[in-house]
PDB file of N, CA and C in Angstrom:
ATOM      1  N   UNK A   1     161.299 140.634  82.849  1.00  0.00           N
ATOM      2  CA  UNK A   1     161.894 139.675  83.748  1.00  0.00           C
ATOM      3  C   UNK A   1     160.994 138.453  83.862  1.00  0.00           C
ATOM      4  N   UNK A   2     161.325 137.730  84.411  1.00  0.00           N
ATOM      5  CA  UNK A   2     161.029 136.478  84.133  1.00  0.00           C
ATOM      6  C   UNK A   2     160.473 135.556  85.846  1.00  0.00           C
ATOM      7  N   UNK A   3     158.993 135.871  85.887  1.00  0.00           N
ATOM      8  CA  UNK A   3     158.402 136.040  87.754  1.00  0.00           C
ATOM      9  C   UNK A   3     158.865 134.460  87.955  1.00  0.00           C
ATOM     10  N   UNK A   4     158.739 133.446  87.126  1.00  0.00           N
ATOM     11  CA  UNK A   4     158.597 132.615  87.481  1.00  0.00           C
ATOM     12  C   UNK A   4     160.257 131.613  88.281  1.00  0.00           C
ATOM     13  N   UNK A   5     161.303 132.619  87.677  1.00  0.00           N
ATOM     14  CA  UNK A   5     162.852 132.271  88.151  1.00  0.00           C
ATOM     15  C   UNK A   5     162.685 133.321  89.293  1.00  0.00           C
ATOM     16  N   UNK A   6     162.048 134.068  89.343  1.00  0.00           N
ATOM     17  CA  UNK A   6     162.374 134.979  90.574  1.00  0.00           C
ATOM     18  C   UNK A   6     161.758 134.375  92.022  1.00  0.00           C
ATOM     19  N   UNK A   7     160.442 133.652  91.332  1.00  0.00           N
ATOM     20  CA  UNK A   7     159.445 132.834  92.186  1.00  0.00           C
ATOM     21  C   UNK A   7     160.757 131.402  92.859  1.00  0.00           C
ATOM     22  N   UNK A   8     161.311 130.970  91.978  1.00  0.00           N
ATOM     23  CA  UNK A   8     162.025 130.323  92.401  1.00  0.00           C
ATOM     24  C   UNK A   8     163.524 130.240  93.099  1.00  0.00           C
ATOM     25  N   UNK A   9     163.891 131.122  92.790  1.00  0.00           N
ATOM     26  CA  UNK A   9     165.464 131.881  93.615  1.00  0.00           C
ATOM     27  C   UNK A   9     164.827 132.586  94.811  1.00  0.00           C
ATOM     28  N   UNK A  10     163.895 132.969  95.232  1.00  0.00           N
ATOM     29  CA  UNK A  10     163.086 133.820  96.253  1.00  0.00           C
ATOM     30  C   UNK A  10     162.621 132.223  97.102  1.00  0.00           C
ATOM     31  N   UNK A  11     162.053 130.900  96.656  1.00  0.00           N
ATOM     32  CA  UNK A  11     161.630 130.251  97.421  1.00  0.00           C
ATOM     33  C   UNK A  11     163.134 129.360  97.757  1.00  0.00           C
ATOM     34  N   UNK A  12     163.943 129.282  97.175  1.00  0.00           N
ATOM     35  CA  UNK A  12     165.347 129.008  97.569  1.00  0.00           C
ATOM     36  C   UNK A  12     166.222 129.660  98.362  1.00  0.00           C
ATOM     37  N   UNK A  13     166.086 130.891  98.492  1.00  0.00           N
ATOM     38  CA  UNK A  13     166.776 131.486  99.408  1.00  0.00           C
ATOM     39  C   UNK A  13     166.299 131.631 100.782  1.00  0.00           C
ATOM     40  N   UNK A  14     164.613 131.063 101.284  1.00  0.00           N
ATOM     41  CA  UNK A  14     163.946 130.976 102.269  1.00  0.00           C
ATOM     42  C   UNK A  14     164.414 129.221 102.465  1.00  0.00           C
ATOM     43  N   UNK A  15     164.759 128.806 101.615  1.00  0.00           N
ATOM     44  CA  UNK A  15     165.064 127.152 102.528  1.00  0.00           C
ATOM     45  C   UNK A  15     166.601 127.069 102.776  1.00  0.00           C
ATOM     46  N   UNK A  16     167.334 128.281 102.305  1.00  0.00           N
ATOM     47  CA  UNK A  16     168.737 128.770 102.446  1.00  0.00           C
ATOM     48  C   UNK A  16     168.461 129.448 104.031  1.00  0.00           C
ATOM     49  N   UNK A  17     167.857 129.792 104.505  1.00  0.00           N
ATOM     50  CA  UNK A  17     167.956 130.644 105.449  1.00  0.00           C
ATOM     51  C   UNK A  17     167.531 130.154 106.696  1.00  0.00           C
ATOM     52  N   UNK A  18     167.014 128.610 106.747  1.00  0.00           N
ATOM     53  CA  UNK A  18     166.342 128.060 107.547  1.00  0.00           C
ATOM     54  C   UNK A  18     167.767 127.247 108.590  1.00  0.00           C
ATOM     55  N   UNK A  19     169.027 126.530 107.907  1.00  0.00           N
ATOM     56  CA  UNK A  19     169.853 125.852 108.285  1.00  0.00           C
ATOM     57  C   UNK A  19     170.666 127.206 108.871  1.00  0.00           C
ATOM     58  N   UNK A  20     170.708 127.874 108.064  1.00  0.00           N
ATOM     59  CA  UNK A  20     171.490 129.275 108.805  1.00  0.00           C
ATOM     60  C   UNK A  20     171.031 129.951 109.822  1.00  0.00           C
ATOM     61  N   UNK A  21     169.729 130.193 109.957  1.00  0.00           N
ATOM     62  CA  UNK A  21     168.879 130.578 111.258  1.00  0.00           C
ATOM     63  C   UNK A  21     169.488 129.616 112.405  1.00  0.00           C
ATOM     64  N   UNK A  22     168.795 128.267 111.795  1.00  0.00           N
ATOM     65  CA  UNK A  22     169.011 127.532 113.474  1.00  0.00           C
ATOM     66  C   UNK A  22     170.644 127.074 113.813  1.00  0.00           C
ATOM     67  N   UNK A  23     172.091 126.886 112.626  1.00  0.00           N
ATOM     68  CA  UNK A  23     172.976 127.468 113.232  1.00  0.00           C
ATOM     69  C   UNK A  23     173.447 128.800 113.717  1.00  0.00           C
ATOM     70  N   UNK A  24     172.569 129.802 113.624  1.00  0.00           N
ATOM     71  CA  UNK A  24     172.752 131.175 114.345  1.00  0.00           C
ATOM     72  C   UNK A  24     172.430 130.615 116.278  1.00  0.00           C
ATOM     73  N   UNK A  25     171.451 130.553 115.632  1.00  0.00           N
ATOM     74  CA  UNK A  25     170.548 129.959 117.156  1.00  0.00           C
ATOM     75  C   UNK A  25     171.094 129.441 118.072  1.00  0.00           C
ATOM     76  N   UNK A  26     172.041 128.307 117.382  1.00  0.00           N
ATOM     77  CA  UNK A  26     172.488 127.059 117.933  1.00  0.00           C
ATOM     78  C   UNK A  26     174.213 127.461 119.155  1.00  0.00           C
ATOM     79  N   UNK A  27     174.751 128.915 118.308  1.00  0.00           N
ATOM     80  CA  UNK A  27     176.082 129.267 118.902  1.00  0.00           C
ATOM     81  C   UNK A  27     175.439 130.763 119.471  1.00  0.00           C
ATOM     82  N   UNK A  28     173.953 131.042 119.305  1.00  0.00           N
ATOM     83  CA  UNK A  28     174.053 132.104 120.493  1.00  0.00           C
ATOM     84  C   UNK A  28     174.402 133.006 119.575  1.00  0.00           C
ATOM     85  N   UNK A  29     174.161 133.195 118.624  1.00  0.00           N
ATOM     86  CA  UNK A  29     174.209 134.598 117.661  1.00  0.00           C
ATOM     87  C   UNK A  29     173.630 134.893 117.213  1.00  0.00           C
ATOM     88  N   UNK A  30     173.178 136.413 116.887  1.00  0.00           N
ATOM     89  CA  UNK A  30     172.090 136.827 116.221  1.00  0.00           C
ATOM     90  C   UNK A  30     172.336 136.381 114.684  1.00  0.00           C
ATOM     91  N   UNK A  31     170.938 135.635 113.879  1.00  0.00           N
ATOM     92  CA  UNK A  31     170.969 135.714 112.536  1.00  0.00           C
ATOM     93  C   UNK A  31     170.493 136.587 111.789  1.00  0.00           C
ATOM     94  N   UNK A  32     171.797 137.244 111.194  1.00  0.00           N
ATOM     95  CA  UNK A  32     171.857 138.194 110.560  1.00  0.00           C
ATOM     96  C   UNK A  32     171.626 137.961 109.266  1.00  0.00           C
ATOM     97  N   UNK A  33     172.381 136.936 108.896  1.00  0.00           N
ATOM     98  CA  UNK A  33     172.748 136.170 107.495  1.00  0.00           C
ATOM     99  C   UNK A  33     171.350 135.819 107.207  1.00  0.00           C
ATOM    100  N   UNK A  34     170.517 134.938 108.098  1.00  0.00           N
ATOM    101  CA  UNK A  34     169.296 134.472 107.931  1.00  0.00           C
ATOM    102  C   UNK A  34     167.954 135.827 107.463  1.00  0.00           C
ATOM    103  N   UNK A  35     168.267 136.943 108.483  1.00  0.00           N
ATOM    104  CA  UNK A  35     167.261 137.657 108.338  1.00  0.00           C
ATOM    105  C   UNK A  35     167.302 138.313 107.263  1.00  0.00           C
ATOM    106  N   UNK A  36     168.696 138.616 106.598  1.00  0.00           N
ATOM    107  CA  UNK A  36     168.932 139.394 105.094  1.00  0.00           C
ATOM    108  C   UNK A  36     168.695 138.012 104.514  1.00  0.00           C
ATOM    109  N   UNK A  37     168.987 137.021 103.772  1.00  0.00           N
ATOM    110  CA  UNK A  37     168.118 135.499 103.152  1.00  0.00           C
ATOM    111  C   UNK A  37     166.408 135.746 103.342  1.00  0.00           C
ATOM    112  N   UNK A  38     166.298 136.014 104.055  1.00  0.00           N
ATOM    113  CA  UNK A  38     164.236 136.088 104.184  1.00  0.00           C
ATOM    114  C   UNK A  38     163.471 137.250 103.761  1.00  0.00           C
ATOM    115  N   UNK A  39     164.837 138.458 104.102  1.00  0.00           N
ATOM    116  CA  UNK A  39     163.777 139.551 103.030  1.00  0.00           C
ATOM    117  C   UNK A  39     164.061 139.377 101.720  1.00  0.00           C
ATOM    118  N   UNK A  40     165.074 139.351 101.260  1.00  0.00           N
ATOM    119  CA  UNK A  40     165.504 138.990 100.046  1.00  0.00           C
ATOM    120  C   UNK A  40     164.601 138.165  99.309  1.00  0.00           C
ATOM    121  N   UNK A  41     164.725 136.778  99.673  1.00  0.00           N
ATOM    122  CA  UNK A  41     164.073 136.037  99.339  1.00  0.00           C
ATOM    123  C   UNK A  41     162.409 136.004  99.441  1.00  0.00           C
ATOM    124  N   UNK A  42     162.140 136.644 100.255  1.00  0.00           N
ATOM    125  CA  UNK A  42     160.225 136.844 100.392  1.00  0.00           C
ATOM    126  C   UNK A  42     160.091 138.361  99.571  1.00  0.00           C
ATOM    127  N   UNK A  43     161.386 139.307  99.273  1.00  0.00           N
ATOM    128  CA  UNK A  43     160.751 140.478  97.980  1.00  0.00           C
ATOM    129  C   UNK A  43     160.866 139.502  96.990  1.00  0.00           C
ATOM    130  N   UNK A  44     161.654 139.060  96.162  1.00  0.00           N
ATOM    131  CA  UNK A  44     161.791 138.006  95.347  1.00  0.00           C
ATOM    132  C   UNK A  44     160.188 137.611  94.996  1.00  0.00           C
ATOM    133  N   UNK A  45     159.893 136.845  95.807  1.00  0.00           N
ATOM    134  CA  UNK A  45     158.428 135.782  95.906  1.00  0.00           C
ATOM    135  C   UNK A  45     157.326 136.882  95.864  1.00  0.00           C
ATOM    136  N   UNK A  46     157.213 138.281  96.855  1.00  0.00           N
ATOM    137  CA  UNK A  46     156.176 138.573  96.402  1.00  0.00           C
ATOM    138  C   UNK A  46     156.157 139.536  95.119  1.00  0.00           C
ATOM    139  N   UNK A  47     157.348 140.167  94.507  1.00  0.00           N
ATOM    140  CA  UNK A  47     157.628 140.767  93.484  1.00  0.00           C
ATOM    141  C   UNK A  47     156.900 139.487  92.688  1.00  0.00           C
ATOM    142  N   UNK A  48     157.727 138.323  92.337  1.00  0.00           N
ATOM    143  CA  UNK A  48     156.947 137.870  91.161  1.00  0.00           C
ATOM    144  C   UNK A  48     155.254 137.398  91.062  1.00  0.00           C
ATOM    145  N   UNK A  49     154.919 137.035  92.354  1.00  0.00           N
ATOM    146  CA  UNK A  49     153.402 136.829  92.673  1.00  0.00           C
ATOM    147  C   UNK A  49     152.706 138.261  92.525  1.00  0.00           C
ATOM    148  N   UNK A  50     153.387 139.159  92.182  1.00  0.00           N
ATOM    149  CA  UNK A  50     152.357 140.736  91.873  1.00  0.00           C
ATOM    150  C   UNK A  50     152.467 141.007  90.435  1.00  0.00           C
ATOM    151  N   UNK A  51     154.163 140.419  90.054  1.00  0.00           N
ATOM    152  CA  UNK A  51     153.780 140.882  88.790  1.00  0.00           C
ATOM    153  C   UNK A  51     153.188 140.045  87.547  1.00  0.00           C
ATOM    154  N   UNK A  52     152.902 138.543  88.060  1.00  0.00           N
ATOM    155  CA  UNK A  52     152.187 137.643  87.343  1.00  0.00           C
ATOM    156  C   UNK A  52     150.887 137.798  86.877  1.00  0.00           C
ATOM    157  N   UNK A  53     150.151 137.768  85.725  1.00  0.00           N
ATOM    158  CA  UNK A  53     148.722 137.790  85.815  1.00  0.00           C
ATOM    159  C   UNK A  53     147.998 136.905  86.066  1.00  0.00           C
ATOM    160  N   UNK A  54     147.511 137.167  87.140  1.00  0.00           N
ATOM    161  CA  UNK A  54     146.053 136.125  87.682  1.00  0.00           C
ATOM    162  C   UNK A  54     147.291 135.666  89.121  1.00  0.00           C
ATOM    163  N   UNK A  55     148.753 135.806  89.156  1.00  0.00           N
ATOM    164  CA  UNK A  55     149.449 135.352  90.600  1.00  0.00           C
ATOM    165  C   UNK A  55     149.615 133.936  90.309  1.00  0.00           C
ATOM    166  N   UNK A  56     150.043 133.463  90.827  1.00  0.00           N
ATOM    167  CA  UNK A  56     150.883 131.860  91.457  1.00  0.00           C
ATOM    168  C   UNK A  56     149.731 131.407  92.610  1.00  0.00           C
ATOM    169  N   UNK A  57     148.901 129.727  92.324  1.00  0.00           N
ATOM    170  CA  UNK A  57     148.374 129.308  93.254  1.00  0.00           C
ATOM    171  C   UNK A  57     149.331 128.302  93.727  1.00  0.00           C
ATOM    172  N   UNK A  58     149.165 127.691  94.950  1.00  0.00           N
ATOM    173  CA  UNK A  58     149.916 126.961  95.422  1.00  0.00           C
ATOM    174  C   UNK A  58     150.472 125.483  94.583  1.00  0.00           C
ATOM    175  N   UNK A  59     149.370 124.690  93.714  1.00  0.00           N
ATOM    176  CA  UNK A  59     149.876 123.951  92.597  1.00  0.00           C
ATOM    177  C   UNK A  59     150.908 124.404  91.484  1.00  0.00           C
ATOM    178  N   UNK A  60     151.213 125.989  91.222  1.00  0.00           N
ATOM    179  CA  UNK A  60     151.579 126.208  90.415  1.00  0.00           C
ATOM    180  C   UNK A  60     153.034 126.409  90.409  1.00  0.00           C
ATOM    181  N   UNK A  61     153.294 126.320  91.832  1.00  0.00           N
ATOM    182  CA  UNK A  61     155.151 126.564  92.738  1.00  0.00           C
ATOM    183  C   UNK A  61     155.856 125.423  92.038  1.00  0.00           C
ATOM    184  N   UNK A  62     155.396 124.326  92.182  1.00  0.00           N
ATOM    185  CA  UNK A  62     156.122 122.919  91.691  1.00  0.00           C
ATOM    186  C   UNK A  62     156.301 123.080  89.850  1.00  0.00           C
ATOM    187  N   UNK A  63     155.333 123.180  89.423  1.00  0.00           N
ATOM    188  CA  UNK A  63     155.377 123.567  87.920  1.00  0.00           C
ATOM    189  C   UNK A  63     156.447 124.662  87.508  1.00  0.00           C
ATOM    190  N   UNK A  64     155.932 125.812  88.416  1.00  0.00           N
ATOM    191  CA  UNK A  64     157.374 126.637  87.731  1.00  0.00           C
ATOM    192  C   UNK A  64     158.957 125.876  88.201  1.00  0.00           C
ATOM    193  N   UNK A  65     159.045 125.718  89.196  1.00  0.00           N
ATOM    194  CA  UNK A  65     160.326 125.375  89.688  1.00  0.00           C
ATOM    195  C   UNK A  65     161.161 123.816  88.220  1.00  0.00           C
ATOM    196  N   UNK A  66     160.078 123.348  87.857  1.00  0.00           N
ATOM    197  CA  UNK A  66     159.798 122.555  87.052  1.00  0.00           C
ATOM    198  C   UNK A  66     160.586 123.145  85.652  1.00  0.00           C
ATOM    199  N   UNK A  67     159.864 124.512  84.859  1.00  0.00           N
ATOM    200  CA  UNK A  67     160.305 124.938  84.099  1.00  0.00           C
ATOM    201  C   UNK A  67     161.472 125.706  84.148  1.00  0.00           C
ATOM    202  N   UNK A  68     161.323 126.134  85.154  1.00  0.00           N
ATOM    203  CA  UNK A  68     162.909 126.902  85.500  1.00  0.00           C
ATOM    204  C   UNK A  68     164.204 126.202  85.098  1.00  0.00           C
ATOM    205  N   UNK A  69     164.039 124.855  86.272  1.00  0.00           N
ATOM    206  CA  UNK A  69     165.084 123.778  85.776  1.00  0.00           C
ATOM    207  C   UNK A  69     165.232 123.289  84.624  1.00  0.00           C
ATOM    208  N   UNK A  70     163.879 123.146  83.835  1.00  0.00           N
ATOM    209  CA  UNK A  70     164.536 122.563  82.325  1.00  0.00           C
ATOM    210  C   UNK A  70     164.485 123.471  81.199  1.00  0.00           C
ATOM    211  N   UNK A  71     164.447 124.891  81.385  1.00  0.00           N
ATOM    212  CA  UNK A  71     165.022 125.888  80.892  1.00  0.00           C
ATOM    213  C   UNK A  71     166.745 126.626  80.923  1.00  0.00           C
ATOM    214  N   UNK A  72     166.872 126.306  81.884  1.00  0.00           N
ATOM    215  CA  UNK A  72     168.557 126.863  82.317  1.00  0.00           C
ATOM    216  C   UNK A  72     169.340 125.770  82.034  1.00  0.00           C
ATOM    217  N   UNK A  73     168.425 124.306  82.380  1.00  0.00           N
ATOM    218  CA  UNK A  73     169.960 123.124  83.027  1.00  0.00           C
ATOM    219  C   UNK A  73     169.501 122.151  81.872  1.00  0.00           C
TER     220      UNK A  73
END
């Protein structure tokens, strides 16, 4: 598998979950939607940061997200 699309669908589904949280918030409902988006998305992120060798430093988030996109699109 491929850590570095997982690194990136895992850090996408945590900025997916942020607009959905605070409309949970906003009508007084529990976010449900949000809290399944954050585990999801944070196994995602730390699955591929374990199975990388040497891990993902923080310069290296932008780079993959980088290759991801001009690999698929």
């Amino acid at each position: 598998m491929d850590t570095d699309l997982f690194l990136v669908i895992g850090v996408a589904l945590l900025v997916l979950a942020l607009p959905t949280m605070i409309g949970a918030f906003s009508e007084s409902r529990p976010p449900r939607v949000a809290a399944v988006l954050v585990v999801i998305g944070g196994g995602m992120i730390v699955w591929a940061v374990t199975q990388k060798t040497g891990g993902y430093a923080w310069d290296d988030i932008p780079q993959a997200l980088v290759r991801v996109i001009g690999r698929y699109f």
